[in-house]
C-alpha atoms as a PDB file:
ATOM      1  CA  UNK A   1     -17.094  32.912   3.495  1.00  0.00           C
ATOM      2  CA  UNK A   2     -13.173  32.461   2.817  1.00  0.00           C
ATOM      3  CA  UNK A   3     -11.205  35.371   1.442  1.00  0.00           C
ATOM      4  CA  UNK A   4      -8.698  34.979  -1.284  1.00  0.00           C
ATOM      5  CA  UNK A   5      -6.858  36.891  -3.457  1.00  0.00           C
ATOM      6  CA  UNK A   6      -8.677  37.728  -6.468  1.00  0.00           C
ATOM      7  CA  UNK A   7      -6.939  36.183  -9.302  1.00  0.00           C
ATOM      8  CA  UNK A   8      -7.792  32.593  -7.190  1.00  0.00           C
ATOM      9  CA  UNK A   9     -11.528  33.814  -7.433  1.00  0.00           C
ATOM     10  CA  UNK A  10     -10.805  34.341 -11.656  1.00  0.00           C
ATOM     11  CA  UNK A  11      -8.785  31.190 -11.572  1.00  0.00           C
ATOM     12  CA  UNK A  12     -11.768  29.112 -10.245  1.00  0.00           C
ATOM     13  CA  UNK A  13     -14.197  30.655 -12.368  1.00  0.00           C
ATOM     14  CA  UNK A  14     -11.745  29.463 -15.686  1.00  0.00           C
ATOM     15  CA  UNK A  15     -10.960  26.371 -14.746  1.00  0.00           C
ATOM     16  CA  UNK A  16     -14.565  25.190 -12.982  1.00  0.00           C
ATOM     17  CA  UNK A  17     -15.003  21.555 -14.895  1.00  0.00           C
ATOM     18  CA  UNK A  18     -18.415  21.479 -14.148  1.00  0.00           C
ATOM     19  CA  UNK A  19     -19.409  22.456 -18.035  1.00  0.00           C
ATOM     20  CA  UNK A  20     -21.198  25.822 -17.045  1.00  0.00           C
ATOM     21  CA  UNK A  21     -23.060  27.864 -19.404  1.00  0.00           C
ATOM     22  CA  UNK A  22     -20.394  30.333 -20.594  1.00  0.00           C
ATOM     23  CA  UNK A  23     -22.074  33.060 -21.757  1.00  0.00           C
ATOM     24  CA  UNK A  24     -24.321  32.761 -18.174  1.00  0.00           C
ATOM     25  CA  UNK A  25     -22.351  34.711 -16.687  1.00  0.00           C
ATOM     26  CA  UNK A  26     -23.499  38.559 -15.843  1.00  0.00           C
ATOM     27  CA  UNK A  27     -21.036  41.277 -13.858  1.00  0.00           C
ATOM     28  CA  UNK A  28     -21.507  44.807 -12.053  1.00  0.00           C
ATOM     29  CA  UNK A  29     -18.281  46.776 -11.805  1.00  0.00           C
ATOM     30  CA  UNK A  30     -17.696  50.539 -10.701  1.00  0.00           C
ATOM     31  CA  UNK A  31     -15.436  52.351  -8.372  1.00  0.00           C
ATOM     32  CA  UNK A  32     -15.607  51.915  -4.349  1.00  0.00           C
ATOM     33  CA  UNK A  33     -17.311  53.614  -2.604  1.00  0.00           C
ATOM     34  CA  UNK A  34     -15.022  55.789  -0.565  1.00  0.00           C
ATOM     35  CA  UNK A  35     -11.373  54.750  -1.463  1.00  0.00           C
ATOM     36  CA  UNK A  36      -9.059  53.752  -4.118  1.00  0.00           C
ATOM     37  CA  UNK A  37      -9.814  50.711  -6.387  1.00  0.00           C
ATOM     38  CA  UNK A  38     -12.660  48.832  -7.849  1.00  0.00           C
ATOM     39  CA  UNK A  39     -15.463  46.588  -7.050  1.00  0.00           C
ATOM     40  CA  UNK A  40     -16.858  43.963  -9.015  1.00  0.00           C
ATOM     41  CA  UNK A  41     -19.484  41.124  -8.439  1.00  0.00           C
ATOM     42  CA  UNK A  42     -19.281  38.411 -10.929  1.00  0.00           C
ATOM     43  CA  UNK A  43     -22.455  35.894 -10.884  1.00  0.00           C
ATOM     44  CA  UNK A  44     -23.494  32.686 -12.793  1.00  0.00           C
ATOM     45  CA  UNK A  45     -27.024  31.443 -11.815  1.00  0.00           C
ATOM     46  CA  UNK A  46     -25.059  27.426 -10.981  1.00  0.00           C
ATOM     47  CA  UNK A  47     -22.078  28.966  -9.739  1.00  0.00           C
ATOM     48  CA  UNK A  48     -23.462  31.677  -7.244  1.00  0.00           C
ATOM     49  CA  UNK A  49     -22.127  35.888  -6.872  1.00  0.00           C
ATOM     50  CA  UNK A  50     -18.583  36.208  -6.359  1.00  0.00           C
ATOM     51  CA  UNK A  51     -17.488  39.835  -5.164  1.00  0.00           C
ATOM     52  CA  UNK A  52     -13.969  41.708  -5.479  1.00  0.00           C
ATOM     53  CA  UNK A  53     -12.223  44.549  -4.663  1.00  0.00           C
ATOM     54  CA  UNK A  54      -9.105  45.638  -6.486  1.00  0.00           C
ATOM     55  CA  UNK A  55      -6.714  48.320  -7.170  1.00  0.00           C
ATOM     56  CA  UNK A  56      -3.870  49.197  -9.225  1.00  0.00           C
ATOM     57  CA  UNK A  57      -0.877  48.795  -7.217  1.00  0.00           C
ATOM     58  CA  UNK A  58       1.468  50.389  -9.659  1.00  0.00           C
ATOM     59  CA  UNK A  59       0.428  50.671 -13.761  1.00  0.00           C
ATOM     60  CA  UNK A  60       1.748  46.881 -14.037  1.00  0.00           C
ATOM     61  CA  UNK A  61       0.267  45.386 -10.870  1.00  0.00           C
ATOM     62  CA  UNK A  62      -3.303  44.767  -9.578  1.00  0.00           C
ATOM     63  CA  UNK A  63      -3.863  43.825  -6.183  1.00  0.00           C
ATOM     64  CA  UNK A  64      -7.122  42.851  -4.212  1.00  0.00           C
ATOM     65  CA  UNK A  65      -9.300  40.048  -2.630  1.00  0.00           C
ATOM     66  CA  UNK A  66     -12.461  38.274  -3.344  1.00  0.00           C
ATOM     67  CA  UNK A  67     -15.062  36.075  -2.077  1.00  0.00           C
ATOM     68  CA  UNK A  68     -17.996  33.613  -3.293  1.00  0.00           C
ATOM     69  CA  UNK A  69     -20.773  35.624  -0.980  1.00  0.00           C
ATOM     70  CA  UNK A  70     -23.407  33.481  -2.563  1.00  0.00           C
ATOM     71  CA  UNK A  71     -23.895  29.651  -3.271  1.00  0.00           C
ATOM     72  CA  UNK A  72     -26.814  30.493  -5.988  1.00  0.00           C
ATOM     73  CA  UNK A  73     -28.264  33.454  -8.077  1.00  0.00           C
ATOM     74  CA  UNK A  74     -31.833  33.654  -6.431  1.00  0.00           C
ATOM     75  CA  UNK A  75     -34.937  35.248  -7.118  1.00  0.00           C
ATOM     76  CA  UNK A  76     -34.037  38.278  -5.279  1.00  0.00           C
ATOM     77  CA  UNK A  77     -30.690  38.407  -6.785  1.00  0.00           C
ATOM     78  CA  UNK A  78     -31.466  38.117 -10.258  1.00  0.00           C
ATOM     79  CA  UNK A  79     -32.717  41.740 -11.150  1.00  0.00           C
ATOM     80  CA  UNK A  80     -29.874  43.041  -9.517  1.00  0.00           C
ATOM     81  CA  UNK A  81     -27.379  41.739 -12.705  1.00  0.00           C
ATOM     82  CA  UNK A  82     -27.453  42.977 -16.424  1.00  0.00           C
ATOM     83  CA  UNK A  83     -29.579  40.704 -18.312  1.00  0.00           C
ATOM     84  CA  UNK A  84     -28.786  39.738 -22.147  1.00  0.00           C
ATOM     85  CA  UNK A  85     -31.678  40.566 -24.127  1.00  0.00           C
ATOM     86  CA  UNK A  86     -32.508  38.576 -27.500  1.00  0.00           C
ATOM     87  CA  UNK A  87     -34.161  42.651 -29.324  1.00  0.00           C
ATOM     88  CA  UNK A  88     -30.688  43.849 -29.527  1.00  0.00           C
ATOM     89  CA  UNK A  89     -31.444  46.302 -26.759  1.00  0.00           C
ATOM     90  CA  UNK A  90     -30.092  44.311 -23.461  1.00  0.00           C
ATOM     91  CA  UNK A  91     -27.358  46.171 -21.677  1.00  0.00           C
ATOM     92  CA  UNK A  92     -24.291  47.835 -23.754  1.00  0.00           C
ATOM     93  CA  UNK A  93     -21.484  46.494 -22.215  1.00  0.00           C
ATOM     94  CA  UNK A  94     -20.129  43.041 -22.058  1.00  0.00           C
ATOM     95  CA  UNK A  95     -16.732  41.158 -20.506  1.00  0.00           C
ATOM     96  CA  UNK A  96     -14.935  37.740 -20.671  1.00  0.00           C
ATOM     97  CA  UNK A  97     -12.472  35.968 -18.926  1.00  0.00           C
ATOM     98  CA  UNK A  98      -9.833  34.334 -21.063  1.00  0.00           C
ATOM     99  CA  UNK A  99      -7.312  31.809 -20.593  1.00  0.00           C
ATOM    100  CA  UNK A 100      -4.711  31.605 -23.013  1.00  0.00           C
ATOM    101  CA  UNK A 101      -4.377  28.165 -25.896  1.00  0.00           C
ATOM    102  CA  UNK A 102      -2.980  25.540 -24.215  1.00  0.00           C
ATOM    103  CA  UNK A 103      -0.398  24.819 -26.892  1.00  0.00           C
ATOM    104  CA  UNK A 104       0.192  25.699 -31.076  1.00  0.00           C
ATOM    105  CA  UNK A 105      -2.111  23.415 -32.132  1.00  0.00           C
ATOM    106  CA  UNK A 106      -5.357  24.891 -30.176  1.00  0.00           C
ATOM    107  CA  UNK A 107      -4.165  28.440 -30.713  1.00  0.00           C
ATOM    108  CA  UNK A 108      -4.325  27.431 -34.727  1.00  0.00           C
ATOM    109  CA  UNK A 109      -7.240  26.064 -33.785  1.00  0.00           C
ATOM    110  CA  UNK A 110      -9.238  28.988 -32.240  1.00  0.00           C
ATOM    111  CA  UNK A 111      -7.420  31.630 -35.236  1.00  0.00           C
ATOM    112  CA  UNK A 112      -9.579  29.258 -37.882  1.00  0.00           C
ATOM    113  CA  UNK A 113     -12.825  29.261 -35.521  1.00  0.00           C
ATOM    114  CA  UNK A 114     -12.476  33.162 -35.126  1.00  0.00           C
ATOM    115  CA  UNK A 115     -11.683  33.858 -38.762  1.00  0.00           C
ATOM    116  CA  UNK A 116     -14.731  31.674 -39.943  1.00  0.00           C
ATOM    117  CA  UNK A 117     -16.778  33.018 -37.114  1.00  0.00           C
ATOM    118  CA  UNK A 118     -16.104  36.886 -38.878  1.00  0.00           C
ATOM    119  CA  UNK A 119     -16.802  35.775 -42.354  1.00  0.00           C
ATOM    120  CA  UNK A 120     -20.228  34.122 -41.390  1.00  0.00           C
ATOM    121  CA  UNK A 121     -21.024  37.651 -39.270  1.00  0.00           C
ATOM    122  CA  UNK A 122     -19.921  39.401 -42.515  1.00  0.00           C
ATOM    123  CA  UNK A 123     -22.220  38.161 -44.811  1.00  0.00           C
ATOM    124  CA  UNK A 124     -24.660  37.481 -42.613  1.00  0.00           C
ATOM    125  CA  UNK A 125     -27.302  40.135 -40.754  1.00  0.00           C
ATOM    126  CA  UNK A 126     -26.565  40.286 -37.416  1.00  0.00           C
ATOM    127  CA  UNK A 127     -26.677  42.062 -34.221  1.00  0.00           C
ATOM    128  CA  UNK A 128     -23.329  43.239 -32.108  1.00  0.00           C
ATOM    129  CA  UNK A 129     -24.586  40.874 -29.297  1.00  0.00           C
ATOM    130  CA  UNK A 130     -24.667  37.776 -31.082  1.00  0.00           C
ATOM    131  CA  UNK A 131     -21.168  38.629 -32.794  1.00  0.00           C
ATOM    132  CA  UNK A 132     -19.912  38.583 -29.372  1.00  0.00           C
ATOM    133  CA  UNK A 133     -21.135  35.809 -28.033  1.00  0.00           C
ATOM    134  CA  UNK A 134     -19.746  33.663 -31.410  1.00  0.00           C
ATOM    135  CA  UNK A 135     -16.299  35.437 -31.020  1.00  0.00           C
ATOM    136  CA  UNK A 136     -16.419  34.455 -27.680  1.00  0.00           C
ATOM    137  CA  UNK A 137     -17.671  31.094 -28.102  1.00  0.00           C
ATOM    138  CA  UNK A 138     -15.256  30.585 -30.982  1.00  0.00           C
ATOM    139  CA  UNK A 139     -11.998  31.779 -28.791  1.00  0.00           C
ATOM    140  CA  UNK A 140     -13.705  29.252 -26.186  1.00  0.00           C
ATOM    141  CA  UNK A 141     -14.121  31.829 -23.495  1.00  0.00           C
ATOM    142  CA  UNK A 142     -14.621  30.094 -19.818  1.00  0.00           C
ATOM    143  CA  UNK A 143     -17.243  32.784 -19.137  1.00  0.00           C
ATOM    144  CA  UNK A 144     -18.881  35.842 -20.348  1.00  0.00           C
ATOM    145  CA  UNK A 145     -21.962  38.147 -20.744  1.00  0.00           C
ATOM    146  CA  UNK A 146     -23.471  41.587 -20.119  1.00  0.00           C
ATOM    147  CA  UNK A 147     -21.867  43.824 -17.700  1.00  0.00           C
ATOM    148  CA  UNK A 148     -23.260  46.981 -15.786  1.00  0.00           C
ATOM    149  CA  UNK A 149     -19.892  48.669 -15.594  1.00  0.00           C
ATOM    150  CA  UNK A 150     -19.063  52.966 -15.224  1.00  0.00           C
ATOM    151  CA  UNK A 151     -15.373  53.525 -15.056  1.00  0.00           C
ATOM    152  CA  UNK A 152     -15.771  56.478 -12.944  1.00  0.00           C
ATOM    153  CA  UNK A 153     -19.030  56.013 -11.243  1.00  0.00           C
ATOM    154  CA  UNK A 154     -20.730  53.526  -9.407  1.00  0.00           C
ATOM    155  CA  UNK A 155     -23.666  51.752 -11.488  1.00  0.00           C
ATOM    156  CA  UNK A 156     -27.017  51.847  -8.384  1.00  0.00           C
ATOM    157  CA  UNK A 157     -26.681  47.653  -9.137  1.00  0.00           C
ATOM    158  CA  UNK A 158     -23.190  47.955  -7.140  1.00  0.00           C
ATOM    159  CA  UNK A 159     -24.973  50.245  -4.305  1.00  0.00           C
ATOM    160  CA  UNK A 160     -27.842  47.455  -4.159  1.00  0.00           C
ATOM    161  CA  UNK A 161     -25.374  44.734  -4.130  1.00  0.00           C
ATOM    162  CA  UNK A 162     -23.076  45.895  -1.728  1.00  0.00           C
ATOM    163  CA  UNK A 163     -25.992  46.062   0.745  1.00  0.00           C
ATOM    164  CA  UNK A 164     -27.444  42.818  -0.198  1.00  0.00           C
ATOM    165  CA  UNK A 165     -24.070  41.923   0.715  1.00  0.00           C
ATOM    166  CA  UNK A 166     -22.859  44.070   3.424  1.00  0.00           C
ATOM    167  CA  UNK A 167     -20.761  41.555   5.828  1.00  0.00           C
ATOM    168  CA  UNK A 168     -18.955  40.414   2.906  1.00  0.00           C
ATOM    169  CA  UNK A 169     -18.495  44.005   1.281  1.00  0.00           C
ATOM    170  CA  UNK A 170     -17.023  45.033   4.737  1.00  0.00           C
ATOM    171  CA  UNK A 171     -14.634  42.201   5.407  1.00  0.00           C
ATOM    172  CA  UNK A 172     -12.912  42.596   1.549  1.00  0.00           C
ATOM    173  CA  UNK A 173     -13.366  46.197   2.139  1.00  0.00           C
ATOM    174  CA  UNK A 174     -11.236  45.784   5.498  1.00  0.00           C
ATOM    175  CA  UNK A 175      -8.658  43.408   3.963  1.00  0.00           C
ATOM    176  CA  UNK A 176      -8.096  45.227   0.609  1.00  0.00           C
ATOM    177  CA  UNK A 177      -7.406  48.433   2.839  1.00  0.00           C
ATOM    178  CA  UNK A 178      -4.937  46.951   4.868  1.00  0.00           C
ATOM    179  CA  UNK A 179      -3.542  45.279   1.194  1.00  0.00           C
ATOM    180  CA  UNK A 180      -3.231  48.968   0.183  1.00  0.00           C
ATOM    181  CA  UNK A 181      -1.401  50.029   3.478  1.00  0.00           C
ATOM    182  CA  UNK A 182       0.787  47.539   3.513  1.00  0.00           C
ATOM    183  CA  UNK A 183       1.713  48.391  -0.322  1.00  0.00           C
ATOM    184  CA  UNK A 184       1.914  52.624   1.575  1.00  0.00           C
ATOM    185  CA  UNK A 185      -0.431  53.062  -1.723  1.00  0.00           C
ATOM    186  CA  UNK A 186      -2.835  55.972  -0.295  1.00  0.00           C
ATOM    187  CA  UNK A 187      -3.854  57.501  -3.544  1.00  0.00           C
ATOM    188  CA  UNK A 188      -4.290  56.224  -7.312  1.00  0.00           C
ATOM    189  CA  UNK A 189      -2.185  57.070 -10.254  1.00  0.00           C
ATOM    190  CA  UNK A 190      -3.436  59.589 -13.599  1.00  0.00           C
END
């Protein structure tokens, strides 16, 4: 397992050529456990669980470190991430990672897709998850999905994962402390 800084781990999972599943994807986010920032684990059944730890450095800057802790999502693994369900009832939240238009001409481009993609979900019945997943697919989002995610809390997903994962959860726990010594960050900001 390499640590990296986490914006390498979001990097990879944008530009990955290998023609991935976008809307595979499936994330658990919630505070840490006992100190300042967040954790997240990010997993795509071809691309394996990727886990971070970040915090706000300032109201500008993020800060933390990341890992791939996991070649594949395996049977065990699985139940542990939010599934998308097809009855409208799967799990309420949902992320993406973006990456901006490369140039005028595919930001026009993506404007049209999104515009026709709201007229069609206008006239149309529809649920809330598919209108996502068209937005997303029409903005040409590398990856997205359902998320298990409590801004204040710590979903029992994150508990089960960190100790599915507990070498990696203490060596990015170990680096993204001494991150937010080094930064003589010791509490968050309101």
């Amino acid at each position: 397992m390499r640590v990296r800084d986490w914006q390498d781990i979001l990097s990879e999972v944008v530009d990955d050529d290998r023609n991935r599943d976008p809307d595979g994807w499936r994330a658990v986010a919630g505070s840490r456990r006992r100190s300042l920032g967040e954790d997240l684990f990010l997993a795509h059944p071809d691309a394996g669980v990727y886990q971070l730890k970040t915090y706000a450095k300032n109201p500008y800057e993020v800060r933390g470190v990341g890992a791939r802790v996991a070649r594949r999502v395996d049977d065990d693994l699985d139940p542990l991430f939010p599934r998308r369900r097809d009855d409208g009832e799967g799990d309420a939240g949902r992320f993406a990672v973006q990456r901006p238009p490369e140039d005028e001409s595919q930001a026009e481009s993506m404007a049209r897709r999104l515009e026709e993609t709201v007229k069609v979900h206008a006239d149309a019945p529809t649920t809330a998850d598919d209108f996502f997943t068209d937005v997303m697919e029409a903005l040409e989002s590398p990856a997205f999905g359902p998320m298990d995610y409590e801004f204040d809390a710590r979903p029992d997903r994150l508990d089960d994962l960190s100790e599915e994962f507990t070498d990696a959860d203490e060596l990015l726990s170990s680096d993204l402390d001494d991150l937010i010594e080094s930064d003589d960050v010791d509490r968050g900001f309101q």
